[in-house]
Protein backbone atom coordinates (compact mmCIF):
# COMPACT_ATOMS: atom_id res chain seq x y z
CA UNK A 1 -0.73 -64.17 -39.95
CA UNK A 2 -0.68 -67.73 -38.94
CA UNK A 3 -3.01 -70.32 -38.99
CA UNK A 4 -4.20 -70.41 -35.33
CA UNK A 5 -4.35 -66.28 -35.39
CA UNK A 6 -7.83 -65.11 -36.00
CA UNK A 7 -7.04 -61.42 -38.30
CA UNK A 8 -6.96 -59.30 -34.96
CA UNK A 9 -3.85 -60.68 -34.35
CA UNK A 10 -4.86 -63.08 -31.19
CA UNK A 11 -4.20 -66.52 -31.12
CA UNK A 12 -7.25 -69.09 -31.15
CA UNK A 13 -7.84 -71.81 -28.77
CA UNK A 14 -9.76 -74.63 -29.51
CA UNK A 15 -11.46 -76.44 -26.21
CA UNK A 16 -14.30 -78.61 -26.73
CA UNK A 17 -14.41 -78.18 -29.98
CA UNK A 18 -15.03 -74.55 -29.60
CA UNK A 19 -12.66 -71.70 -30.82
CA UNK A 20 -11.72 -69.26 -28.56
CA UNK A 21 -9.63 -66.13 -28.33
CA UNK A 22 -6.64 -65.50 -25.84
CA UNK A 23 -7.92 -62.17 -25.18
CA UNK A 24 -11.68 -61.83 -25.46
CA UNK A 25 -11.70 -58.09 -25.13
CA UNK A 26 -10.26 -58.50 -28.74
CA UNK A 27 -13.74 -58.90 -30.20
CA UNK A 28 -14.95 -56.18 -28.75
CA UNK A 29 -12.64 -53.44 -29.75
CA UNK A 30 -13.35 -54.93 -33.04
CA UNK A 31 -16.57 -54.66 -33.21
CA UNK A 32 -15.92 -51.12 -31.83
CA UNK A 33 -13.80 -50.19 -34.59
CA UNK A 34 -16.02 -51.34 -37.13
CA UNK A 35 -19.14 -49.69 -36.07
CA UNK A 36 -16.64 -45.98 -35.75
CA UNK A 37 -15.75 -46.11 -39.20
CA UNK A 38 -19.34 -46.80 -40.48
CA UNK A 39 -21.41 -43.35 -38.84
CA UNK A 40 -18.61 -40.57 -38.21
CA UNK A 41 -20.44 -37.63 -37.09
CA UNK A 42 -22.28 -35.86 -34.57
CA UNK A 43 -26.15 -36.96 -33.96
CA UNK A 44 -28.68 -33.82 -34.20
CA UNK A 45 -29.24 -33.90 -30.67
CA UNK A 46 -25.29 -33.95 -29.75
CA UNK A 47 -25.56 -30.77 -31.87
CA UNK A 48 -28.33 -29.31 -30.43
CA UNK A 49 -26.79 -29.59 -26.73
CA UNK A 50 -23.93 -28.02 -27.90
CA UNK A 51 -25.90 -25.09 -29.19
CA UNK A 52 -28.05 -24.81 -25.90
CA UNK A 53 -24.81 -24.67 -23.89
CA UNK A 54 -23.30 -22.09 -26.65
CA UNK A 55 -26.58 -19.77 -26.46
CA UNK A 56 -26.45 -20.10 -22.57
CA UNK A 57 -22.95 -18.91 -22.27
CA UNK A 58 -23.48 -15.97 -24.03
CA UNK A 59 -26.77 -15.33 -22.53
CA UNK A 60 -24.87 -15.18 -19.32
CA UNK A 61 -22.04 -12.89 -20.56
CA UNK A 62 -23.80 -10.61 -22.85
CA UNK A 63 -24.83 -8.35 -19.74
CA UNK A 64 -21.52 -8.85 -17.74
CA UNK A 65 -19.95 -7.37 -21.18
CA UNK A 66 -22.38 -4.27 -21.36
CA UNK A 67 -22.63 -3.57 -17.53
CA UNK A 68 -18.62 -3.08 -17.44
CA UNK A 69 -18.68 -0.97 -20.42
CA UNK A 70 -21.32 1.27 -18.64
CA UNK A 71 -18.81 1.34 -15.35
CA UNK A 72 -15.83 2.12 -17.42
CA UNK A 73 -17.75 5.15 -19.41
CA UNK A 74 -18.53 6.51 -15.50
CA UNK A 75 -15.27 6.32 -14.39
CA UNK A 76 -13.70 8.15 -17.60
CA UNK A 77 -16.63 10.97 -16.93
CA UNK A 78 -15.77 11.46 -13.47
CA UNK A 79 -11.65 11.25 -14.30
CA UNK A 80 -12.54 13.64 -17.17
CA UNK A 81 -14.49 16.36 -14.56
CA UNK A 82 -11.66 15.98 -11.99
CA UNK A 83 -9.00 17.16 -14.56
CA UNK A 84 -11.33 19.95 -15.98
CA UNK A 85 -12.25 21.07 -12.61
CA UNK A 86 -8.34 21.06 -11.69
CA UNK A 87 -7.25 22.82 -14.63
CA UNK A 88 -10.35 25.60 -13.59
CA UNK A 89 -8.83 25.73 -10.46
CA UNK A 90 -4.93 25.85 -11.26
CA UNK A 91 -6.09 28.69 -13.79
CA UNK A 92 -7.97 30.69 -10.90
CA UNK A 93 -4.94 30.33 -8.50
CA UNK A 94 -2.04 31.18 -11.09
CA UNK A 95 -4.45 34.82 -12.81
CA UNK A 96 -6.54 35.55 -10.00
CA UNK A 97 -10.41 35.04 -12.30
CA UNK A 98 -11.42 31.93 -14.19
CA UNK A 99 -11.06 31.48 -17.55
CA UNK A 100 -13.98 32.70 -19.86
CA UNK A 101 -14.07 29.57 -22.28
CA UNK A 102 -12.33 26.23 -21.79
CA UNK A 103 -10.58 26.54 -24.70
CA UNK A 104 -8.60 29.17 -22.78
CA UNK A 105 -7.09 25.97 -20.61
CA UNK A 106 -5.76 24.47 -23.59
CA UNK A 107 -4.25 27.42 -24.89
CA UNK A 108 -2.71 27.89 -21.69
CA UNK A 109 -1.45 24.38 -21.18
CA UNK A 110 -3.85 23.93 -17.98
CA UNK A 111 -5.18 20.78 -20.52
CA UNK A 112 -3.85 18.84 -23.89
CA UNK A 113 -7.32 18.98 -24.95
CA UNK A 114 -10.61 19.08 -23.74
CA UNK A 115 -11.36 15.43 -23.64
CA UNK A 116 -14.53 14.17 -25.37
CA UNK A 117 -17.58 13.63 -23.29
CA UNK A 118 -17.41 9.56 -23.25
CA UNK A 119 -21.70 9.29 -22.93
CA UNK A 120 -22.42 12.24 -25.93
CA UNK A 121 -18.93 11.02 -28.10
CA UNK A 122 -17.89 15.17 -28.05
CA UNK A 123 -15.60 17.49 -26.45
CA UNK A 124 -18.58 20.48 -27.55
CA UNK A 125 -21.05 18.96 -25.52
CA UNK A 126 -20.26 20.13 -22.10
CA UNK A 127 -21.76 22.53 -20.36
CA UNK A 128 -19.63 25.20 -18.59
CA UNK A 129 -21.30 26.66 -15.22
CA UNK A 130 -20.03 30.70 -15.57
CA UNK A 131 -19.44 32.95 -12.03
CA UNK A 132 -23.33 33.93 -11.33
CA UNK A 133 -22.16 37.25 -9.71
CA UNK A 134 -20.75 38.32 -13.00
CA UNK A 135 -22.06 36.17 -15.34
CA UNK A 136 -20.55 35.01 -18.62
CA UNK A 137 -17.96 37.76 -18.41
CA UNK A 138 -17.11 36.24 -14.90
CA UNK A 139 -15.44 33.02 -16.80
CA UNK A 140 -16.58 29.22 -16.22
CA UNK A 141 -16.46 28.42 -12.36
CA UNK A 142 -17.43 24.37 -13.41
CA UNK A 143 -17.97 21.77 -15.97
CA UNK A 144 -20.78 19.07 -15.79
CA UNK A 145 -21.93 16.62 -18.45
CA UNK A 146 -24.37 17.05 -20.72
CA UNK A 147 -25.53 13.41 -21.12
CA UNK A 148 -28.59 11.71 -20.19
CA UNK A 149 -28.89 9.01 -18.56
CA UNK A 150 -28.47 8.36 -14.55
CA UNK A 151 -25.16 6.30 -12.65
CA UNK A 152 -24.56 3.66 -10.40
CA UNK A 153 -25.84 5.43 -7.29
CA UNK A 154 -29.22 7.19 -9.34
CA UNK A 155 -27.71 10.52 -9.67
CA UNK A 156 -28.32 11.89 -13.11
CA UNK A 157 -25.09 12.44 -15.14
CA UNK A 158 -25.33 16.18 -15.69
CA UNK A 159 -25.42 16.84 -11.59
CA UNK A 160 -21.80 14.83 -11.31
C-alpha cells in the first residue's frame, strides 16, 4: 500500500485540507463488511417468518395429499369390480352358470388373484351377491365392497 492509499485500496485526495477518497462508495462497503462479519445469523423473527411460511405450506398441501389418496383408492375399487364382474361374466358365457366361489375364477384363470379390497386392506372382505333363484348353489352373480365409507358422488361404497 502506498502512502496516499487509505487500506481499502483507494487513493486519498487532499482538498482544503480535507482527505478524501476517489471513490466514496468505498467507505461504505466497508463499513458493510465490517458490520457482516460481527452478527452472522438469522434474527428470531427472520426465523419465525420462515416457520409461518413453512407451517402454511403444508397446511395448504396436507389435504391436497389426503384428498388424492382418497380418489386413487376409488378408482382402484371401481377398476377392481370391473375386472371381477368381467371375469363373472367371461365364466358365465364360456360354462353356461356362474361360478359358486370366486376362488373358482382364479383357478380357472378368469383372474391372477382376487385383488385386495383397497378401503378394508383384504381380498376376504368382499361380499359375493349369489343367483337369488337358486341361491348359494346358483354361484355368485356380483361382487360389491364391503367397506364403509361413502364416494365422490355420496353413494355408499358397498352399492358400487
Amino acid at each position: 500500500m502506498t502512502s496516499g492509499e487509505h487500506r481499502t485500496g483507494c487513493a486519498r485526495r487532499k482538498r482544503n485540507g480535507v482527505a478524501r477518497t476517489r471513490w466514496p462508495q468505498a467507505a461504505l462497503f466497508e463499513r458493510a463488511r465490517a458490520t457482516s462479519f460481527r452478527n452472522p445469523g438469522f434474527t428470531l423473527v427472520e426465523l419465525l417468518v420462515v416457520l409461518l411460511l413453512v407451517a402454511l405450506l403444508v397446511g395448504i398441501a396436507a389435504p391436497v395429499v389426503s384428498r388424492s389418496i382418497e380418489r386413487a383408492k376409488e378408482a382402484t375399487l371401481k377398476e377392481d369390480l370391473f375386472v371381477m364382474r368381467k371375469g363373472l361374466d367371461d365364466y358365465y358365457a364360456d360354462h353356461g352358470h356362474y361360478p359358486p366361489e370366486l376362488e373358482a375364477l382364479v383357478e380357472k384363470r378368469y383372474l391372477r388373484e382376487i385383488p385386495e379390497d383397497p378401503f378394508t386392506g383384504s381380498a376376504s372382505t368382499w361380499t359375493a351377491i349369489h343367483d337369488e333363484a337358486r341361491g348359494s348353489a346358483g354361484g355368485i352373480i356380483d361382487v360389491l365392497s364391503s367397506a364403509e365409507g361413502e364416494g365422490d358422488d355420496g353413494t355408499p361404497y358397498s352399492e358400487w
